[in-house]
PDB file of N, CA and C in Angstrom:
ATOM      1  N   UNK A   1       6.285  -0.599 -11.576  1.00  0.00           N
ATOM      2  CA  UNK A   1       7.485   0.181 -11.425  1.00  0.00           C
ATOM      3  C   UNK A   1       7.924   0.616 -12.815  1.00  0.00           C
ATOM      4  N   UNK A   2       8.296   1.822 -13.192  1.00  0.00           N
ATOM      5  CA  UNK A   2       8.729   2.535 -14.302  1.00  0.00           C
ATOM      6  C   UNK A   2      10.403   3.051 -13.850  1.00  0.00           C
ATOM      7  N   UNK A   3      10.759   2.265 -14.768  1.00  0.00           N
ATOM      8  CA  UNK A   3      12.597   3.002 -14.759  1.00  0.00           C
ATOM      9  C   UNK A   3      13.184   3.825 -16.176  1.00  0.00           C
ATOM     10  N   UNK A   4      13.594   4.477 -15.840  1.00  0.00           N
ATOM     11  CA  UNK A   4      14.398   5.324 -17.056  1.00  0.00           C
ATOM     12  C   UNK A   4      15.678   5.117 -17.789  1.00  0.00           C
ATOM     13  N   UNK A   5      16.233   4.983 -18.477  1.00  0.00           N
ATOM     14  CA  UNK A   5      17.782   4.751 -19.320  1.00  0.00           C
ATOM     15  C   UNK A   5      18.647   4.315 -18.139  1.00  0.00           C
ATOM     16  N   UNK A   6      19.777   4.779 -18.430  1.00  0.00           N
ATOM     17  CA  UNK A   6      20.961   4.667 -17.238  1.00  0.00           C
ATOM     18  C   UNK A   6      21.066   3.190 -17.433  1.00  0.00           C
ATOM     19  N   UNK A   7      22.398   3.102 -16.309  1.00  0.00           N
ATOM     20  CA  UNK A   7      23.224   1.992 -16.523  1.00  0.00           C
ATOM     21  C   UNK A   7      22.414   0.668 -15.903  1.00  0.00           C
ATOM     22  N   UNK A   8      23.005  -0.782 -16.491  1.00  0.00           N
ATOM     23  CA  UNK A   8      22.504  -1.350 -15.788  1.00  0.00           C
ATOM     24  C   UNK A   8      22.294  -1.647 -14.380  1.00  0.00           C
ATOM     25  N   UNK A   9      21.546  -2.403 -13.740  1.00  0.00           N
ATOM     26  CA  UNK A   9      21.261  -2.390 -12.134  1.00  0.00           C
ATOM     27  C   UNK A   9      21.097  -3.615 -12.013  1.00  0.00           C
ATOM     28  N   UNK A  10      21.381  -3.952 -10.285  1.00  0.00           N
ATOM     29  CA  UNK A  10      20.966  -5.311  -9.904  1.00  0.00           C
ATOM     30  C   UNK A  10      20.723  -5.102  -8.785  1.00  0.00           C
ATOM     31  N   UNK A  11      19.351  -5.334  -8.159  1.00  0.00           N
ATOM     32  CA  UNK A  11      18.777  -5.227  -6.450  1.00  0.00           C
ATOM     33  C   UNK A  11      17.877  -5.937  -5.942  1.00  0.00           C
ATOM     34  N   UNK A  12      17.693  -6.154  -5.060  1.00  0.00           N
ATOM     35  CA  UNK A  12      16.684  -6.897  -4.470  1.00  0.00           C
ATOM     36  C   UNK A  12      15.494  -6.094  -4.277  1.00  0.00           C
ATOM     37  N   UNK A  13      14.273  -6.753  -4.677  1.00  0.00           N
ATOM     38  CA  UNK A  13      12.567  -6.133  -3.837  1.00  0.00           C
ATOM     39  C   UNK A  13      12.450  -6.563  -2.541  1.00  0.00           C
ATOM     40  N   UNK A  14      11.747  -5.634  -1.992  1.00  0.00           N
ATOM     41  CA  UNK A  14      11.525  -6.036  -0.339  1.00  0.00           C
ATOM     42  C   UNK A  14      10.252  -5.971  -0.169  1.00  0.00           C
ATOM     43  N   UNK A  15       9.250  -6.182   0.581  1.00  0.00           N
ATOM     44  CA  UNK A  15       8.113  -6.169   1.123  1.00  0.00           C
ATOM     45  C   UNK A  15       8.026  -5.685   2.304  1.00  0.00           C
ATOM     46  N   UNK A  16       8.101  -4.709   3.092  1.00  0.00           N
ATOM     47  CA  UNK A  16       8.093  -4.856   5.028  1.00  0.00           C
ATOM     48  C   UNK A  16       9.114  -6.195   4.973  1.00  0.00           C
ATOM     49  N   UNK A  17      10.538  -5.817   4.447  1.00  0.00           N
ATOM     50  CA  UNK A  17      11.831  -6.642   4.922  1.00  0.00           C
ATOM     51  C   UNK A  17      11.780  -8.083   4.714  1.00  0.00           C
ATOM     52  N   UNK A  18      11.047  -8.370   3.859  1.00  0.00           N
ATOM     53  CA  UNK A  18      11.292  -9.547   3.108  1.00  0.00           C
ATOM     54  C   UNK A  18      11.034  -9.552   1.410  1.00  0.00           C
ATOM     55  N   UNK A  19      11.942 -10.421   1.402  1.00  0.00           N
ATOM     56  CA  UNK A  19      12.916 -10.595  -0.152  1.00  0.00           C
ATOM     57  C   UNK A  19      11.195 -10.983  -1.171  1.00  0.00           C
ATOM     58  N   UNK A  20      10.872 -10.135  -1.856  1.00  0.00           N
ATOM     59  CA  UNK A  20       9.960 -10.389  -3.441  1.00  0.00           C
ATOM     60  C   UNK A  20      10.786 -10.972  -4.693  1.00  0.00           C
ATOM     61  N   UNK A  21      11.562 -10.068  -4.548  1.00  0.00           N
ATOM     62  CA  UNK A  21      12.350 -10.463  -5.922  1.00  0.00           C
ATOM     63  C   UNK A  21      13.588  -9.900  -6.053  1.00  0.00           C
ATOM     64  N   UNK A  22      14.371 -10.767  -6.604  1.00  0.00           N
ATOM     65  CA  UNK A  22      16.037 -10.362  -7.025  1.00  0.00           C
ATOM     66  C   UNK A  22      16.016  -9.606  -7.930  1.00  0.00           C
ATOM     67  N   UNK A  23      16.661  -8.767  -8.720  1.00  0.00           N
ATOM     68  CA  UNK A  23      16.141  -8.424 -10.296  1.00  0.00           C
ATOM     69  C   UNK A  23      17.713  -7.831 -10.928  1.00  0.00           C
ATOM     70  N   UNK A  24      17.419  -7.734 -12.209  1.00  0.00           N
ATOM     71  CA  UNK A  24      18.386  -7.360 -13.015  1.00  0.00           C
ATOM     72  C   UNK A  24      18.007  -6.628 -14.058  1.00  0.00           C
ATOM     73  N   UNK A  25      18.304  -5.628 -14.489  1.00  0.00           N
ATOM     74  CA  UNK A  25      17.500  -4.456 -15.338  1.00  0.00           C
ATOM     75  C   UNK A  25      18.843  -4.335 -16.123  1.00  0.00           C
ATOM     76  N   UNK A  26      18.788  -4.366 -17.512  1.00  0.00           N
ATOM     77  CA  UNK A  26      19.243  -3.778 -18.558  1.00  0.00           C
ATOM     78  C   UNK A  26      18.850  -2.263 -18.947  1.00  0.00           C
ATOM     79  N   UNK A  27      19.927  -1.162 -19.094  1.00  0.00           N
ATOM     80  CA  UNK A  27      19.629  -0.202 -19.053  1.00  0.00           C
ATOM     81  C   UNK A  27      19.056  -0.246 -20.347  1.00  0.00           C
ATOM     82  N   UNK A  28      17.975   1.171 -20.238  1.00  0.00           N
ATOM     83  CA  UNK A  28      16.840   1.183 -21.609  1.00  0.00           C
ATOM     84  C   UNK A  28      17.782   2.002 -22.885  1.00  0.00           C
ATOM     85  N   UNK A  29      17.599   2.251 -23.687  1.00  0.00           N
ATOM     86  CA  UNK A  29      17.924   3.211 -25.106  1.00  0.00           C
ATOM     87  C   UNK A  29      17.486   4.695 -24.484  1.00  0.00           C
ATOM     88  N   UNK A  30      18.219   5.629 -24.471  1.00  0.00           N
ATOM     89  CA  UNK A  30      18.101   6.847 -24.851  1.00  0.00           C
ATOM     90  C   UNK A  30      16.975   7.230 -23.401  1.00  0.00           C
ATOM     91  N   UNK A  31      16.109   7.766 -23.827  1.00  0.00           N
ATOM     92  CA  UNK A  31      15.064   7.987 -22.816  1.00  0.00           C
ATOM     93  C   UNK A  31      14.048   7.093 -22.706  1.00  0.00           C
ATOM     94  N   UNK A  32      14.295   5.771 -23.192  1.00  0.00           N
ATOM     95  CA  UNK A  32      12.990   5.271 -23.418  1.00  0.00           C
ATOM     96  C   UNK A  32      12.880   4.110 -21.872  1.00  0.00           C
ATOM     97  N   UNK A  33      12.058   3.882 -21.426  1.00  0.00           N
ATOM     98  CA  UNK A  33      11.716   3.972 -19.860  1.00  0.00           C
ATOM     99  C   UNK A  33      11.696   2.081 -20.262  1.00  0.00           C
ATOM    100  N   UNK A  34      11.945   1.332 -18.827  1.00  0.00           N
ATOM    101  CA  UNK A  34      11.382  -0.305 -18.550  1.00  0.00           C
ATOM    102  C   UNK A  34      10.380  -0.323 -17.711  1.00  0.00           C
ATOM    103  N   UNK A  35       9.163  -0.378 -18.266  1.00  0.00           N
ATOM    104  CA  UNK A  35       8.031  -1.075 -17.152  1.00  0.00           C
ATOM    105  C   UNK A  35       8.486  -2.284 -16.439  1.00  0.00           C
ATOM    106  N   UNK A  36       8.381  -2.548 -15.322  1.00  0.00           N
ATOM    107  CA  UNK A  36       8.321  -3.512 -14.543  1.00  0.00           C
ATOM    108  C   UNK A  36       7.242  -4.173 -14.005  1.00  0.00           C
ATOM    109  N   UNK A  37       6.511  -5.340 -13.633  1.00  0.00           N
ATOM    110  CA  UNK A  37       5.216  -5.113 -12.503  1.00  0.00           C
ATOM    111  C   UNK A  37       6.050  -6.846 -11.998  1.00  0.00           C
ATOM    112  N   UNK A  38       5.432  -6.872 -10.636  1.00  0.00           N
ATOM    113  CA  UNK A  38       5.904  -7.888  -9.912  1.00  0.00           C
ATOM    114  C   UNK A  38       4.293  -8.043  -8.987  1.00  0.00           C
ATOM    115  N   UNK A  39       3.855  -9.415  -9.166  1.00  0.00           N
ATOM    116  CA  UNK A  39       3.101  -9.702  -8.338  1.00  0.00           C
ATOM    117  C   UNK A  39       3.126 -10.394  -7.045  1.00  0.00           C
ATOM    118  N   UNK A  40       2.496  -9.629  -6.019  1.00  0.00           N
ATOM    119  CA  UNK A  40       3.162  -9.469  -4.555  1.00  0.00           C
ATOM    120  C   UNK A  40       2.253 -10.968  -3.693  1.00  0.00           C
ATOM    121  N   UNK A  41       2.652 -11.968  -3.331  1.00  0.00           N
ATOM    122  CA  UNK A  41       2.017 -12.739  -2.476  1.00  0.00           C
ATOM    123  C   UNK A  41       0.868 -12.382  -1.399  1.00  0.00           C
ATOM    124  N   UNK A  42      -0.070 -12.602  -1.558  1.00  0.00           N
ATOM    125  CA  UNK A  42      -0.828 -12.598  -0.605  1.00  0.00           C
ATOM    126  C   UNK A  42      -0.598 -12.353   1.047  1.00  0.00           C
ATOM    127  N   UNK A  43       0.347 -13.609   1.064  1.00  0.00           N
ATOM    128  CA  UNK A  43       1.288 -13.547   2.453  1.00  0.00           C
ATOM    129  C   UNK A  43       1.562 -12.572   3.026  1.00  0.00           C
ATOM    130  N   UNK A  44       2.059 -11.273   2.467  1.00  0.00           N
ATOM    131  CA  UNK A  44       3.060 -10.246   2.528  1.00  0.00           C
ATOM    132  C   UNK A  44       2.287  -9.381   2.730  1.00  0.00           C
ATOM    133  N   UNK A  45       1.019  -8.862   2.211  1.00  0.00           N
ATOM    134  CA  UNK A  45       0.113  -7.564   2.291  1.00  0.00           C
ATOM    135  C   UNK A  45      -0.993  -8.239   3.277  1.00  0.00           C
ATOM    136  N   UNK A  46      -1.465  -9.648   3.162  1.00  0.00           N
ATOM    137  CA  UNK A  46      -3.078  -9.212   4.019  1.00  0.00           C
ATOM    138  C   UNK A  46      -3.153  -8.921   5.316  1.00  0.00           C
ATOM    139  N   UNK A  47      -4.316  -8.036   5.577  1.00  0.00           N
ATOM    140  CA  UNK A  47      -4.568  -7.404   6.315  1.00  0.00           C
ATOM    141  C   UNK A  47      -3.644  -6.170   6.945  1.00  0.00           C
ATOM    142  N   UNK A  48      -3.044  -5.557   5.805  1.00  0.00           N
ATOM    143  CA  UNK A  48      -2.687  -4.805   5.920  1.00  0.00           C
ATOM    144  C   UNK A  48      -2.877  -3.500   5.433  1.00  0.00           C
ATOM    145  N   UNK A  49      -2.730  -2.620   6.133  1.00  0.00           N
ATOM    146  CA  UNK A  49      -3.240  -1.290   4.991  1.00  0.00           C
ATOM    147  C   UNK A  49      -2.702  -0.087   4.193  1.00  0.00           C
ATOM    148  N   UNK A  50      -0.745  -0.524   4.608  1.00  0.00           N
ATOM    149  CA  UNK A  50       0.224  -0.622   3.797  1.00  0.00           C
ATOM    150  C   UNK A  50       1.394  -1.085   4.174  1.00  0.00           C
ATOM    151  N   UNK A  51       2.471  -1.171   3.314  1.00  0.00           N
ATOM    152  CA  UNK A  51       3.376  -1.872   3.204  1.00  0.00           C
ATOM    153  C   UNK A  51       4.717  -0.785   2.888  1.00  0.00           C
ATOM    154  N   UNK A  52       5.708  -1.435   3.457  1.00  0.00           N
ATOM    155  CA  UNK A  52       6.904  -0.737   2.818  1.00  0.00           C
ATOM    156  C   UNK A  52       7.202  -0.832   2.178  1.00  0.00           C
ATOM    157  N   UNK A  53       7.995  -0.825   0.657  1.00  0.00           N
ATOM    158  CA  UNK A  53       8.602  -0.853  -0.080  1.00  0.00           C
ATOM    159  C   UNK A  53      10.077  -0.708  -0.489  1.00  0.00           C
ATOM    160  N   UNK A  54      11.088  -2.036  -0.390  1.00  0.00           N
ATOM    161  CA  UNK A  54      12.184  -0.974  -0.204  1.00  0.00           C
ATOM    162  C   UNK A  54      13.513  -1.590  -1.826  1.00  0.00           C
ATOM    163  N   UNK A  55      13.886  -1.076  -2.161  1.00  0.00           N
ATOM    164  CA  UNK A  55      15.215  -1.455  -3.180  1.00  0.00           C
ATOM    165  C   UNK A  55      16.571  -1.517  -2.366  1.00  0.00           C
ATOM    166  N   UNK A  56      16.859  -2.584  -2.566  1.00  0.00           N
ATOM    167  CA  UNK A  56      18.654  -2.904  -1.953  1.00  0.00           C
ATOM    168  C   UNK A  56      19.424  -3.268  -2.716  1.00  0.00           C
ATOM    169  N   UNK A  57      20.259  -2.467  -3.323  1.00  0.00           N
ATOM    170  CA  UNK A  57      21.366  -2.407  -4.327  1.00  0.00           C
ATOM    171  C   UNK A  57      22.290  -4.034  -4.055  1.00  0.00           C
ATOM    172  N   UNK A  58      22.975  -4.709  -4.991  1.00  0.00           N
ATOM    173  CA  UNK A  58      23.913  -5.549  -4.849  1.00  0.00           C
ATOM    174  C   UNK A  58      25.098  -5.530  -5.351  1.00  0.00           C
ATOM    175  N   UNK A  59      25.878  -5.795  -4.769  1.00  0.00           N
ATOM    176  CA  UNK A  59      26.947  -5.810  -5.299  1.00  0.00           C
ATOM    177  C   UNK A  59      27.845  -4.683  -5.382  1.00  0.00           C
ATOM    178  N   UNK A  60      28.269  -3.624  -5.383  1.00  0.00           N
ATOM    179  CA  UNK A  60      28.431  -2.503  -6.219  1.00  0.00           C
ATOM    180  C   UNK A  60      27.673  -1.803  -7.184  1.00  0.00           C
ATOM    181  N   UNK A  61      26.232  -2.219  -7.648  1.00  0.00           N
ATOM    182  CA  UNK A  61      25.679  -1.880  -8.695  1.00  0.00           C
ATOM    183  C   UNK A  61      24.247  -1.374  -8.214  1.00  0.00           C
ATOM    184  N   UNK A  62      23.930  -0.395  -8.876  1.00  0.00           N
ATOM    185  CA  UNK A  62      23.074   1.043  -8.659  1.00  0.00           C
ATOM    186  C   UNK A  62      21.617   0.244  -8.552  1.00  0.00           C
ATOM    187  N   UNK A  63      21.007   0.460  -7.983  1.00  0.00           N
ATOM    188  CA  UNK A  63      19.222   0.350  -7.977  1.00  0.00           C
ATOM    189  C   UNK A  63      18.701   1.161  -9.042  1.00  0.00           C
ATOM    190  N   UNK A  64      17.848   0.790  -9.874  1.00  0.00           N
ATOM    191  CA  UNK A  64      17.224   1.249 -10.843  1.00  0.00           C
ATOM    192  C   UNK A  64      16.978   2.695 -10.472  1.00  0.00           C
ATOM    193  N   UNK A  65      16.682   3.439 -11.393  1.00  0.00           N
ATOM    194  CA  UNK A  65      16.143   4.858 -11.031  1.00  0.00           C
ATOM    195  C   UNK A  65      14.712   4.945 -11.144  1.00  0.00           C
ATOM    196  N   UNK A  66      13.768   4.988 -10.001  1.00  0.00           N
ATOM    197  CA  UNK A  66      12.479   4.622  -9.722  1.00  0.00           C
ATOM    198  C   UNK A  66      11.671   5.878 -10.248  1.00  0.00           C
ATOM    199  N   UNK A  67      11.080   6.010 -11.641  1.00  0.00           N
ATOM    200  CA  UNK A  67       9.691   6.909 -11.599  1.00  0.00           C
ATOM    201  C   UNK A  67       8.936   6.927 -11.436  1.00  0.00           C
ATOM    202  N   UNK A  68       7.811   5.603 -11.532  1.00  0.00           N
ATOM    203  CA  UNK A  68       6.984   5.875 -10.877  1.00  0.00           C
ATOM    204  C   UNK A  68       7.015   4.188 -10.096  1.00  0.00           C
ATOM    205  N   UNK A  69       6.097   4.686  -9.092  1.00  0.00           N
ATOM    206  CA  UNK A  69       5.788   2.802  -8.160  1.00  0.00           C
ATOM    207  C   UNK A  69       4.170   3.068  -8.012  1.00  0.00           C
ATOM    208  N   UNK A  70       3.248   2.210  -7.823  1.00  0.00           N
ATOM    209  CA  UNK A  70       1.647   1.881  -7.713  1.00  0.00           C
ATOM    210  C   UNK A  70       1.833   0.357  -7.010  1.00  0.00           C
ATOM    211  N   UNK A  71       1.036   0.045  -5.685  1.00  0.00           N
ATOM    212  CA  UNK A  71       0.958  -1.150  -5.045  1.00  0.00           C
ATOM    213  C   UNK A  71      -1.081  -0.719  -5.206  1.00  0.00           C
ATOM    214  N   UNK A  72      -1.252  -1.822  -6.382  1.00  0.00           N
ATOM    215  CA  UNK A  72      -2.354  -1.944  -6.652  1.00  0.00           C
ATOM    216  C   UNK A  72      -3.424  -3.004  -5.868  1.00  0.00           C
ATOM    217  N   UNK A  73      -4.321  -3.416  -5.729  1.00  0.00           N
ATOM    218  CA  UNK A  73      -5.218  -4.267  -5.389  1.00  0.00           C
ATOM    219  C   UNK A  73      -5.845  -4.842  -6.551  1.00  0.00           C
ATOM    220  N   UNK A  74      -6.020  -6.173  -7.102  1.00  0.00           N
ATOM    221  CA  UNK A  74      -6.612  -6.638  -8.358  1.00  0.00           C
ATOM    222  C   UNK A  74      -8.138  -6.952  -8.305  1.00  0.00           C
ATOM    223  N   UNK A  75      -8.888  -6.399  -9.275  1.00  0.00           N
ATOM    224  CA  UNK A  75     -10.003  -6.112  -9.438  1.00  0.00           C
ATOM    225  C   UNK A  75     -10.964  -7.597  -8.953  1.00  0.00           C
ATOM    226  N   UNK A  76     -11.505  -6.935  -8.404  1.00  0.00           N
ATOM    227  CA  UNK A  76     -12.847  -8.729  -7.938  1.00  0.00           C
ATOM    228  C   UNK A  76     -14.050  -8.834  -8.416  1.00  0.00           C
TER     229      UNK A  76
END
């Protein structure tokens, strides 16, 4: 996941509606972007041949601004 400047954020990761990860992002400098990567349980993807993906804001506070997302498979 690639995010851009802007304010900070706090949201939850989802998988097909279950919780990956809580998160908290400090907004970046100027234009300069936060890589993210989160590695996804086994549990959650196999045998599947995709998945949803979803961001749920908390609190009052904004979900990151998403540029790019990739749900990769790790090399064997």
């Amino acid at each position: 996941m690639c995010v851009l400047g802007g304010d900070s954020s706090k949201f939850d990761v989802l998988i097909d509606g279950k919780l990956l990860k809580s998160e908290a992002l400090q907004a970046a400098e100027g234009d300069a972007s936060v890589k993210v990567g989160y590695d996804i349980p086994p549990d959650l993807v196999s045998g599947k041949k995709r998945v949803a993906v979803m961001f749920r804001a908390k609190a009052n506070k904004p979900t990151a601004e998403l540029y790019e997302l990739a749900v990769v498979r790790p090399e064997r």
